[in-house]
Protein backbone atom coordinates (compact mmCIF):
# COMPACT_ATOMS: atom_id res chain seq x y z
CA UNK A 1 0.00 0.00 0.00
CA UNK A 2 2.56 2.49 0.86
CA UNK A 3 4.91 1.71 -2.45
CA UNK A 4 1.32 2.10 -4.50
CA UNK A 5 1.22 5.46 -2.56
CA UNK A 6 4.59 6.78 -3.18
CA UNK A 7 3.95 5.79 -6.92
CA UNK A 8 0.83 7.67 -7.13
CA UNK A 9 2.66 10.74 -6.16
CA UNK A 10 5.29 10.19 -7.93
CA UNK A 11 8.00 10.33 -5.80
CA UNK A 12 10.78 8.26 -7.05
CA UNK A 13 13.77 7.07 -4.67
CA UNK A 14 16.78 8.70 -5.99
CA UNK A 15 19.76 6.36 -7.64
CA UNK A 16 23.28 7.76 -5.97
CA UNK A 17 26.73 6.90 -6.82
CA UNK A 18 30.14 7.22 -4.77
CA UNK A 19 33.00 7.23 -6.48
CA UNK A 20 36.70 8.42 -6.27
CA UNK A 21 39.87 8.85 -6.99
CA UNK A 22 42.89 8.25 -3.93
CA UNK A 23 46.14 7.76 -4.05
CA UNK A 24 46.94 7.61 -0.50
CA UNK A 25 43.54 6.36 1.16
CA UNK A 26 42.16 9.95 2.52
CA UNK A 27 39.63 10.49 -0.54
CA UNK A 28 38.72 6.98 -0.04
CA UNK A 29 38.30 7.31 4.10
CA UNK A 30 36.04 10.23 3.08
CA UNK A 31 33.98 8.43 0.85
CA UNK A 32 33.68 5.69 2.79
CA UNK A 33 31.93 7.96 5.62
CA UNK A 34 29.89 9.50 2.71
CA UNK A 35 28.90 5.83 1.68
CA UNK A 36 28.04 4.59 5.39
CA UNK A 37 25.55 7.96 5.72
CA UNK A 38 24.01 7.46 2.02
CA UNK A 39 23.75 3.20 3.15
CA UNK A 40 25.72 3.04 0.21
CA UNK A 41 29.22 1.91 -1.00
CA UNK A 42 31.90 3.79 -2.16
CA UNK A 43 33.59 2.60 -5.27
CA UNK A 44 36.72 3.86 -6.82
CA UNK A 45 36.66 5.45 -10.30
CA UNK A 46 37.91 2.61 -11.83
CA UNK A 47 34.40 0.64 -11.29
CA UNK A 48 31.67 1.01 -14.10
CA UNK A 49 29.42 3.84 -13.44
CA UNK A 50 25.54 3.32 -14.28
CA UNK A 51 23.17 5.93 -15.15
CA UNK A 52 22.69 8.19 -11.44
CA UNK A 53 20.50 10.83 -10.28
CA UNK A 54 23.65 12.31 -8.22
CA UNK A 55 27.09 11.28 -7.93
CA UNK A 56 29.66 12.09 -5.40
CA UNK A 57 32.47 12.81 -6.81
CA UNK A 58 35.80 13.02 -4.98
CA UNK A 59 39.51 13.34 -5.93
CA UNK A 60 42.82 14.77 -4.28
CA UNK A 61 45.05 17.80 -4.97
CA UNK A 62 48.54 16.43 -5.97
CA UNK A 63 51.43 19.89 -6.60
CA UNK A 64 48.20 21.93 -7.29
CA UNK A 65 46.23 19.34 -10.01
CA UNK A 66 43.47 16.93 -9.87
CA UNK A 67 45.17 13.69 -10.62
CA UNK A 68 45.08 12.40 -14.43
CA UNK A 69 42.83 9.30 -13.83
CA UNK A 70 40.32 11.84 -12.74
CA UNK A 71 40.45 13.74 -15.32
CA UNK A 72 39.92 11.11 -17.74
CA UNK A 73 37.03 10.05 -15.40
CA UNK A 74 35.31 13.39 -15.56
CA UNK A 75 36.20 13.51 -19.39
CA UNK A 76 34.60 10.56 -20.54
CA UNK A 77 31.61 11.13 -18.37
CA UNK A 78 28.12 10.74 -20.02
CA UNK A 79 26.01 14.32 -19.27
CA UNK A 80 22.83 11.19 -20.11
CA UNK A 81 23.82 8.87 -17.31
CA UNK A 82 24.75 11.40 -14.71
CA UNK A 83 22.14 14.37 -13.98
CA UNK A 84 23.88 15.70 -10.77
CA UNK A 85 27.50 15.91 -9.33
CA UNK A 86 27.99 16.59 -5.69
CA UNK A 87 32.19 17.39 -5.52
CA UNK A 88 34.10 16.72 -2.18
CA UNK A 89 38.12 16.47 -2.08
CA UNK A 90 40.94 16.19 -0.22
CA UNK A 91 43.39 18.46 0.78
CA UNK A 92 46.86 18.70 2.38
CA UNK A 93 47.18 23.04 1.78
CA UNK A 94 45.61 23.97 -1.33
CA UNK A 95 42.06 23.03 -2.04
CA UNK A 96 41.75 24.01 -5.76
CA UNK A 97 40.51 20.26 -7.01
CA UNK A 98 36.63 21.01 -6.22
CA UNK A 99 37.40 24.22 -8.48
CA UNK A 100 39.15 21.94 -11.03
CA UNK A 101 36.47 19.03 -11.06
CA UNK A 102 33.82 21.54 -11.34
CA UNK A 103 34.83 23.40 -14.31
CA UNK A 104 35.47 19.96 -16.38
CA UNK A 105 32.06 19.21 -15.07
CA UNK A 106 30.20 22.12 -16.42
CA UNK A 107 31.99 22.07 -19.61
CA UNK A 108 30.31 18.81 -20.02
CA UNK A 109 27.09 19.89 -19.29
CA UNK A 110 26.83 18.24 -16.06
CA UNK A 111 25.39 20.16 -13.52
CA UNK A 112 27.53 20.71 -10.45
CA UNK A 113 25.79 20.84 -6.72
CA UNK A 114 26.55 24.04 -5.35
CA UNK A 115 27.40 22.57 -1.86
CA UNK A 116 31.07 21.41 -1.84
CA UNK A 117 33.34 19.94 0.68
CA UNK A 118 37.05 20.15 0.91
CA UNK A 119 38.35 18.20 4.46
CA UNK A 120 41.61 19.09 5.00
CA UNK A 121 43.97 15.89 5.78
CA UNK A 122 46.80 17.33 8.94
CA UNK A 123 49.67 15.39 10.07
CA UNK A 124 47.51 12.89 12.18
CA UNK A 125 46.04 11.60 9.43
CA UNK A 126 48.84 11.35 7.36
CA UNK A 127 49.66 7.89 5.88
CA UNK A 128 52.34 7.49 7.86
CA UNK A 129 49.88 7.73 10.83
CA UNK A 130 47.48 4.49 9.95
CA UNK A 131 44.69 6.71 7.74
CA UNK A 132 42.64 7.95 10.46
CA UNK A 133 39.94 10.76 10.45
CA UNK A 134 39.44 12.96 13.42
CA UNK A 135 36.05 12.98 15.12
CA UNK A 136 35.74 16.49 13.77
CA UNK A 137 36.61 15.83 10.21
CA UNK A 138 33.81 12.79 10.05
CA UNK A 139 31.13 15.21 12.04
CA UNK A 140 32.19 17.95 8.93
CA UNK A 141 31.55 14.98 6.57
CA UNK A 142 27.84 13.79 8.13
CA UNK A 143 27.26 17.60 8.37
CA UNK A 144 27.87 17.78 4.51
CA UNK A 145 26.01 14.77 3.42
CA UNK A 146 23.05 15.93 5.72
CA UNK A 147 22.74 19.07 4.05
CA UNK A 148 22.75 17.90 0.46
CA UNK A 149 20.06 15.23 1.35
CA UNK A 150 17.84 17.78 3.21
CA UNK A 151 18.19 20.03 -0.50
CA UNK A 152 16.68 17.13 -2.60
């Protein structure tokens, strides 16, 4: 009865995707909280995509650039499979991938969520230091995730 409800007025459970692009596991850790608040799974970039309703998107900023296998990502995206990007990156200093991502995005035609997040990576979660995201860093992340859900 309720499904037959939901049908009649047309409301239709959004399809999201999680993928991204880490070389050093802090995209991924970040994804991976995105993932357990969507009741999803993260995948990395190299896994098939399927036509989406949104797609987070994330990537890392290595001497100032998005890395090239995220490029090509965004590149060969299809504007028909994927209506809606939501960005998020990692960051040591500079946080210019979301900018990066973004304007490849748009030059495709995809349209780009204007909510963003950048979570800066410190020493403590450093590679050296076992991957590990501060309390603070995964409430920023929920946060995030919360308010893109409550926009749809």
């Amino acid at each position: 009865m309720i499904k037959e409800l939901i049908k009649s007025i047309g409301f239709k459970k959004k399809n999201i995707a999680i993928r991204y692009q880490s070389r050093h596991s802090h995209t991924k850790l970040v994804a991976d909280v995105i993932a357990t608040n969507l009741k999803n799974k993260a995948k990395p970039i190299t896994t098939k995509l399927n036509k989406c309703d949104i797609l987070y998107l994330g990537g890392g900023t290595y001497y100032g650039k998005i890395d090239k296998e995220l490029k090509t990502f965004i590149n060969n995206l299809d504007s028909k499979k994927v209506k809606e990007v939501v960005l998020f990156a990692t960051s040591g200093i500079q946080s210019i991938a979301l900018r990066q991502m973004s304007e490849l995005l748009s030059r495709k035609g995809i349209k780009v969520n204007r909510r963003k997040l950048v979570v800066r990576m410190g020493l403590k979660s450093h590679w050296l230091f076992k991957h590990k995201l501060s309390n603070r860093q995964i409430d920023k992340i929920d946060n995030f995730v919360r308010k893109v859900n409550n926009e749809k």
